[in-house]
C-alpha atoms as a PDB file:
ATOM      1  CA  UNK A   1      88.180  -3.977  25.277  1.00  0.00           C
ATOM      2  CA  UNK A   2      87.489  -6.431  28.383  1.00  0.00           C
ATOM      3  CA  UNK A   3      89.321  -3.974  30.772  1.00  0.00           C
ATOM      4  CA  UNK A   4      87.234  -0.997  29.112  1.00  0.00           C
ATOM      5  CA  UNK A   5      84.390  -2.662  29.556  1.00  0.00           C
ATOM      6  CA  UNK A   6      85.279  -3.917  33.140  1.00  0.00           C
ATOM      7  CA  UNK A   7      85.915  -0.238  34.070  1.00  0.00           C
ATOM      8  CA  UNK A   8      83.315   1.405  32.212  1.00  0.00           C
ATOM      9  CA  UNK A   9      80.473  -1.250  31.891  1.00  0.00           C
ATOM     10  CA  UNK A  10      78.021   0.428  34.274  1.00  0.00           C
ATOM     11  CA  UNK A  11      78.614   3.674  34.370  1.00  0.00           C
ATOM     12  CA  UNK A  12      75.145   4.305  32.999  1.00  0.00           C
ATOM     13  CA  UNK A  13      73.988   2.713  36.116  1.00  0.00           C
ATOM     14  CA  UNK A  14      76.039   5.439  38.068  1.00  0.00           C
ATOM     15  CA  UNK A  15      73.234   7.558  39.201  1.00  0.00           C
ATOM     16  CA  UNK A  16      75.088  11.064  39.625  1.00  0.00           C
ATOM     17  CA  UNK A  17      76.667  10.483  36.018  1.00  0.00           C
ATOM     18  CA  UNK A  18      73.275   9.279  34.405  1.00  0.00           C
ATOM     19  CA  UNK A  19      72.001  12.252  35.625  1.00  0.00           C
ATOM     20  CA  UNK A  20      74.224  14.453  34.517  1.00  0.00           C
ATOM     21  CA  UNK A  21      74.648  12.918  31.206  1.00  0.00           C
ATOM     22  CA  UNK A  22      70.567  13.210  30.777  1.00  0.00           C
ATOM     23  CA  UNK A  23      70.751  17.220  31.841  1.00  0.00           C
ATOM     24  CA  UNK A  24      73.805  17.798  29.264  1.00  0.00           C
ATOM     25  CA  UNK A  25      72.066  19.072  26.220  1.00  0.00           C
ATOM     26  CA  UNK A  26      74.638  17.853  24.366  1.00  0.00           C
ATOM     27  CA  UNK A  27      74.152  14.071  25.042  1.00  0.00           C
ATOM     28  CA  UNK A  28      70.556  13.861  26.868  1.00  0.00           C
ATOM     29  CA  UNK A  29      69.487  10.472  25.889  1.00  0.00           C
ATOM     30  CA  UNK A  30      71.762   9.978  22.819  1.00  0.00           C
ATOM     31  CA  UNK A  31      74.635   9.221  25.380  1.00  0.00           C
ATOM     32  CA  UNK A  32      73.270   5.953  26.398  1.00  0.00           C
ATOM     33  CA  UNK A  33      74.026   2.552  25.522  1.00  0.00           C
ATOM     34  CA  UNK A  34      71.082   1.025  27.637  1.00  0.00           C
ATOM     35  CA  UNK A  35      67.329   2.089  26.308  1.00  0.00           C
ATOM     36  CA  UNK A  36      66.743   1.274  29.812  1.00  0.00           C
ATOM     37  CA  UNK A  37      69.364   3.042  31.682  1.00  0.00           C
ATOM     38  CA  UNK A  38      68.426   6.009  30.047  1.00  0.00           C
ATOM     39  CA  UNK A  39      65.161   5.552  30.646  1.00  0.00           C
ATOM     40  CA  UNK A  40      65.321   5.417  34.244  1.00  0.00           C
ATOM     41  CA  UNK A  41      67.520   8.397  34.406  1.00  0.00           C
ATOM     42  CA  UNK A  42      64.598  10.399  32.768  1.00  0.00           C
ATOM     43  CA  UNK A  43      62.470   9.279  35.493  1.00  0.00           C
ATOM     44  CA  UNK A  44      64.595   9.901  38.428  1.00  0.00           C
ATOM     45  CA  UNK A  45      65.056  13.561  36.780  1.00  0.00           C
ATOM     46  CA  UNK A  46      61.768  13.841  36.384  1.00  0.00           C
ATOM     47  CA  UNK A  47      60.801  13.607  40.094  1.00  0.00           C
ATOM     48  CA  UNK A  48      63.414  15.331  41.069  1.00  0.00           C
ATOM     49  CA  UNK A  49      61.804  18.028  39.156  1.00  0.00           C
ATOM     50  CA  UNK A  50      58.623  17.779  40.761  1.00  0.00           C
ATOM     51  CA  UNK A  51      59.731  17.721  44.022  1.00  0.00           C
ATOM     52  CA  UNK A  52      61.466  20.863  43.883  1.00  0.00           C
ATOM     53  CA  UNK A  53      58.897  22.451  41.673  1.00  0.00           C
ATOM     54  CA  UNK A  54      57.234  25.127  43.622  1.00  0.00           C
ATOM     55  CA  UNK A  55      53.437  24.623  44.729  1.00  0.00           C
ATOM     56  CA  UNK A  56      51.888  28.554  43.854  1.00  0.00           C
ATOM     57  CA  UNK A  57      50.030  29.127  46.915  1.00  0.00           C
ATOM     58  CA  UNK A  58      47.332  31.778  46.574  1.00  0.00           C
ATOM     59  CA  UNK A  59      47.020  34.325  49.228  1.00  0.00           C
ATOM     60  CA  UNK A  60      44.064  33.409  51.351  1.00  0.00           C
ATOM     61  CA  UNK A  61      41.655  36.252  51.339  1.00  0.00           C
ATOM     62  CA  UNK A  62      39.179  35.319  53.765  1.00  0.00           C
ATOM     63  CA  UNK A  63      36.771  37.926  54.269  1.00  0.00           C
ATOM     64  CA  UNK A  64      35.925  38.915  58.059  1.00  0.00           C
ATOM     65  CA  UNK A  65      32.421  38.525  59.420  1.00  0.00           C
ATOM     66  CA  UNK A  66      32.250  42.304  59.876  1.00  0.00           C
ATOM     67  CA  UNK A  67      32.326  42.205  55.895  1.00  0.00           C
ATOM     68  CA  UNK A  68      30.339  39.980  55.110  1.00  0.00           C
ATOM     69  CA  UNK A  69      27.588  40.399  52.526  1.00  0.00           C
ATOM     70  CA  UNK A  70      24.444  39.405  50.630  1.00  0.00           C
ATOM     71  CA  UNK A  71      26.814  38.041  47.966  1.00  0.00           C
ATOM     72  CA  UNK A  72      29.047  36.516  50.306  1.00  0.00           C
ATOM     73  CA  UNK A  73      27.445  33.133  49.979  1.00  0.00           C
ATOM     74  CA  UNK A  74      28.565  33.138  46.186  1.00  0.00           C
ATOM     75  CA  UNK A  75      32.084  33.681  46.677  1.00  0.00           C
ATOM     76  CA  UNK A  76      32.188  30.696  49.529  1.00  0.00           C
ATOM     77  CA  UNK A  77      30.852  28.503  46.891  1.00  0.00           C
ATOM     78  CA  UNK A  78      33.316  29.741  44.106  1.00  0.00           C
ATOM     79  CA  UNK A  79      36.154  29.535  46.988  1.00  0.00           C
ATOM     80  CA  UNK A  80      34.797  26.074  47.462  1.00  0.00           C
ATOM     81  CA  UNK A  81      35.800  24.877  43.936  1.00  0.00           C
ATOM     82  CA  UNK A  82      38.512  26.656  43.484  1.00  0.00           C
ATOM     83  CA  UNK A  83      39.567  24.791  46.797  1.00  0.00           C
ATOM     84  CA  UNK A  84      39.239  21.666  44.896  1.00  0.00           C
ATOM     85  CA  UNK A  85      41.215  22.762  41.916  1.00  0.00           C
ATOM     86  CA  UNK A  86      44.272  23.612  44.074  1.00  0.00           C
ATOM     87  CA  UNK A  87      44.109  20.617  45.498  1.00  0.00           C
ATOM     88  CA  UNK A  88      44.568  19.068  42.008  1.00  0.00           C
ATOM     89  CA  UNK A  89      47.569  21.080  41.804  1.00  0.00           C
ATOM     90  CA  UNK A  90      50.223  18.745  43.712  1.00  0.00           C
ATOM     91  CA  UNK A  91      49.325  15.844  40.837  1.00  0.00           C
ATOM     92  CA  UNK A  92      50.287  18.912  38.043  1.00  0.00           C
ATOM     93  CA  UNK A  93      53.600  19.208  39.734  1.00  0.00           C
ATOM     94  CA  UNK A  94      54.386  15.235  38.415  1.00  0.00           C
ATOM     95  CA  UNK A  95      52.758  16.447  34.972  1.00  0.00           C
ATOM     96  CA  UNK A  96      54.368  19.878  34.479  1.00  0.00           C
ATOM     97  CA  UNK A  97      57.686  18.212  34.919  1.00  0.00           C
ATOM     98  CA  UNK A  98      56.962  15.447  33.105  1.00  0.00           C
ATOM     99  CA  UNK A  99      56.646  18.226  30.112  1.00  0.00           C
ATOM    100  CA  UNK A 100      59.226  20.048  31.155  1.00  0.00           C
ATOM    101  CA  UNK A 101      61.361  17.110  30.011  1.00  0.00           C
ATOM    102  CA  UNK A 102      59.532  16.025  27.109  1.00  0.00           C
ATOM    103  CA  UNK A 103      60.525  19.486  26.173  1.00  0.00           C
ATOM    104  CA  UNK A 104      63.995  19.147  26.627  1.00  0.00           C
ATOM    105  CA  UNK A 105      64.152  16.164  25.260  1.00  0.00           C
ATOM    106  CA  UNK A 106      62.591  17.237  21.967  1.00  0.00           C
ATOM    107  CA  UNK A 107      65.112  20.560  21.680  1.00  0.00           C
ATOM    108  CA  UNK A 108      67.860  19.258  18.685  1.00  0.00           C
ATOM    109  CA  UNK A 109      71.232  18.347  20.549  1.00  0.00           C
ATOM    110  CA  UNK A 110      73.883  20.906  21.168  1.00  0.00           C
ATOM    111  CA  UNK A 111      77.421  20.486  19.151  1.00  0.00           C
ATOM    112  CA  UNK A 112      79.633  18.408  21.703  1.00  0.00           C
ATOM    113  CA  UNK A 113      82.139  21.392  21.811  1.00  0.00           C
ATOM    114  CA  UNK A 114      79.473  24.196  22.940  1.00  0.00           C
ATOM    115  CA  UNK A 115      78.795  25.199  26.611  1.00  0.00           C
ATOM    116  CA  UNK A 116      76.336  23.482  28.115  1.00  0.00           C
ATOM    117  CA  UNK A 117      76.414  25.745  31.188  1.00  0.00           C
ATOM    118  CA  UNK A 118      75.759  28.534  27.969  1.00  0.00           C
ATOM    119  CA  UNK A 119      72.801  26.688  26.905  1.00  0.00           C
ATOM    120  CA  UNK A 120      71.006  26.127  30.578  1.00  0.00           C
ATOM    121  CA  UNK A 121      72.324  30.309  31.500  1.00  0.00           C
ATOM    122  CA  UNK A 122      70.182  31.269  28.254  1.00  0.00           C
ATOM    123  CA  UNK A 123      67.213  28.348  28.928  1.00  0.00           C
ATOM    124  CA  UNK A 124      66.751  28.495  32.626  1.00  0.00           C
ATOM    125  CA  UNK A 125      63.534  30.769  31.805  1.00  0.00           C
ATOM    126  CA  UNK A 126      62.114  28.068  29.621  1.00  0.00           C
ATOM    127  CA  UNK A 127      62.796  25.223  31.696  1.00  0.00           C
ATOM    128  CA  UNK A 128      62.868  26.190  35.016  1.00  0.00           C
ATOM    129  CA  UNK A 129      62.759  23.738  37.708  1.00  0.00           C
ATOM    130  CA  UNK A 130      64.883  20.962  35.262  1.00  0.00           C
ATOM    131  CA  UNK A 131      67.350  24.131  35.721  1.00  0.00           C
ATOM    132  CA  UNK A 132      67.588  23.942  39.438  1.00  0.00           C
ATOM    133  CA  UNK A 133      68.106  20.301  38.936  1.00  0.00           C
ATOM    134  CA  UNK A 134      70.575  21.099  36.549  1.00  0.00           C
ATOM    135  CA  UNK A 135      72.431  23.597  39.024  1.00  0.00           C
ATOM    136  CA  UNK A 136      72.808  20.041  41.610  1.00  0.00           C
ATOM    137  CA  UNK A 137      73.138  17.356  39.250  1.00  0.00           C
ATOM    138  CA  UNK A 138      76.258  19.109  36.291  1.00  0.00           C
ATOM    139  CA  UNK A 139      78.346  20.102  39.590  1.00  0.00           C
ATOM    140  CA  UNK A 140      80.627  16.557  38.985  1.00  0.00           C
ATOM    141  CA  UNK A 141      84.196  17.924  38.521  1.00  0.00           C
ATOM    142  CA  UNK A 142      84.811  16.792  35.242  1.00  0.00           C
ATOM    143  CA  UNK A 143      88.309  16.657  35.043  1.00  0.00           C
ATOM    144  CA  UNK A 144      91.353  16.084  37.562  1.00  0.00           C
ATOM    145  CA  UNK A 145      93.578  18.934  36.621  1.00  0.00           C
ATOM    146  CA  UNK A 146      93.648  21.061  39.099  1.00  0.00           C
ATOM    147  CA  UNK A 147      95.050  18.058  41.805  1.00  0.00           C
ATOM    148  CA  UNK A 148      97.563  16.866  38.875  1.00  0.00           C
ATOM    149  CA  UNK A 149      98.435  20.444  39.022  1.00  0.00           C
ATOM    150  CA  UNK A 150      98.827  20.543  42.531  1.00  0.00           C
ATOM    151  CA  UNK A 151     101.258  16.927  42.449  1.00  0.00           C
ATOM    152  CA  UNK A 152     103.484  18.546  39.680  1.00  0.00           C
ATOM    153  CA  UNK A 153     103.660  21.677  41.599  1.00  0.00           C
ATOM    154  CA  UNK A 154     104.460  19.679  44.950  1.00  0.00           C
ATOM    155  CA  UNK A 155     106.815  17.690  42.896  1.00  0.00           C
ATOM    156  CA  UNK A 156     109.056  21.120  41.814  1.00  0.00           C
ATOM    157  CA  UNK A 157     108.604  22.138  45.575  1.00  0.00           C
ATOM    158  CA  UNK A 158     110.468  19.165  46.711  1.00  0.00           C
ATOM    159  CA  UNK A 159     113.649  18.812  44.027  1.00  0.00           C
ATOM    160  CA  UNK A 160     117.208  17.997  44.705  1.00  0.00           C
ATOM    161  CA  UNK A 161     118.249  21.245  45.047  1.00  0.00           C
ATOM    162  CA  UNK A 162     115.270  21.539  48.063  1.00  0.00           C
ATOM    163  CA  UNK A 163     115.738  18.255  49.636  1.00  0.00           C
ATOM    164  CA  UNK A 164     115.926  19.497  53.229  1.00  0.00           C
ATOM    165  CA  UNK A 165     112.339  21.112  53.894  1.00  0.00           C
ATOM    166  CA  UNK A 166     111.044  20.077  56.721  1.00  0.00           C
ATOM    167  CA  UNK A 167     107.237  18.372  56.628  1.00  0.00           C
ATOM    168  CA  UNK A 168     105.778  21.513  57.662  1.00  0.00           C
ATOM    169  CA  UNK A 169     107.286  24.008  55.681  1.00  0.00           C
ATOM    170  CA  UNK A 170     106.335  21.781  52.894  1.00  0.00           C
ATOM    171  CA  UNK A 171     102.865  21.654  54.135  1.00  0.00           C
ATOM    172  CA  UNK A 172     102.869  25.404  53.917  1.00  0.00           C
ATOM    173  CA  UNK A 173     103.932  25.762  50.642  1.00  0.00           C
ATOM    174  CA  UNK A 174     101.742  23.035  48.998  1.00  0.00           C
ATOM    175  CA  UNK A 175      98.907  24.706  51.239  1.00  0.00           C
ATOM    176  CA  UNK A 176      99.730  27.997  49.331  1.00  0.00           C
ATOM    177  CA  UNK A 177      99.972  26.121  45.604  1.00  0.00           C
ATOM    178  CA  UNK A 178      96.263  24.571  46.196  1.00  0.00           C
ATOM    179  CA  UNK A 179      94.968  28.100  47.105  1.00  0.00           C
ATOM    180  CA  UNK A 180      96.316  29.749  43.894  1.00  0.00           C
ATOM    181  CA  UNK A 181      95.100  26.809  41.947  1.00  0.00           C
ATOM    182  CA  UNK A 182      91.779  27.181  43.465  1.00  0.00           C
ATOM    183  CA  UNK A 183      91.791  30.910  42.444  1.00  0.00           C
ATOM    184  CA  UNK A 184      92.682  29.834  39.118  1.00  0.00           C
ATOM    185  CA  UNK A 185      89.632  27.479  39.062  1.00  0.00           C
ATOM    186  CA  UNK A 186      87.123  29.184  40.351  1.00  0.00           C
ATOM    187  CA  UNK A 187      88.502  32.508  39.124  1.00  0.00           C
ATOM    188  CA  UNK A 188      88.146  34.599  42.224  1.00  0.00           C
END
């Protein structure tokens, strides 16, 4: 348990992982051991949501001086506060994504063996800037196959009965092995 715990003791604290962990729908906050941990993870989500989350810019539709009117002096003054609103609108960033992830928070958890890839494909409309956080924060390889793939297939390249390649042809021929594995992977 010591060396578990020595290993594994802060991987909360492991931002990239936190984050992950948060935006897998089948952990979110569950997956945490630390109230704390998981709370800052929220947060750091959170902003990263707001930063990327698009400011709606209105075209400006200034009239000309040729076309101005008697009535022009109304619209300046409605332009005016409507000026003031959209100025409001970079502190709703911080608040739309703060309910963004409320949201998420509050959905019920998926089953541990269902897709959470599935889930965000089918949600991105819903939640849509946690989804582009999402698409840079669940990119963590989650599992070393492919390269213990690659050192078992390197390992039947070089056998007794192939003792006598030389460095580069083995190069070649491990070079070759990664690229199938990669198609295999990424299914190209």
């Amino acid at each position: 348990m010591s060396e578990m715990t020595k290993r594994f003791g802060r991987v909360e604290h492991n931002e990239k992982l936190a984050d992950a962990t948060c935006l897998d729908p089948r952990f979110k906050k569950q997956a945490f051991v630390s109230h704390q941990a998981a709370e800052d993870t929220v947060k750091r989500v959170t902003a990263a949501a707001a930063a990327i989350n698009p400011v709606q810019h209105e075209e400006d539709t200034s009239e000309s001086a040729a076309s101005a009117s008697a009535g022009a002096m109304f619209w300046e003054d409605f332009d005016e506060r409507v000026a003031s609103l959209r100025a409001s609108a970079a502190s709703s960033k911080t608040s739309d994504s703060m309910m963004e992830m409320r949201a998420y928070l509050a959905e019920p958890l998926l089953p541990r063996t269902s897709d959470p890839l599935a889930w965000w494909k089918r949600c991105s409309p819903v939640y849509k800037t946690l989804s582009e956080v999402m698409k840079a924060r669940l990119c963590i390889v989650a599992t070393s196959v492919p390269s213990e793939r690659i050192f078992s297939k390197t390992g039947q390249i070089i056998s007794e009965r192939r003792n006598r390649l030389s460095p580069s042809k083995v190069r070649e021929l491990v070079f070759f092995e990664c690229k199938h594995v990669l198609k295999q992977v990424l299914k190209i």
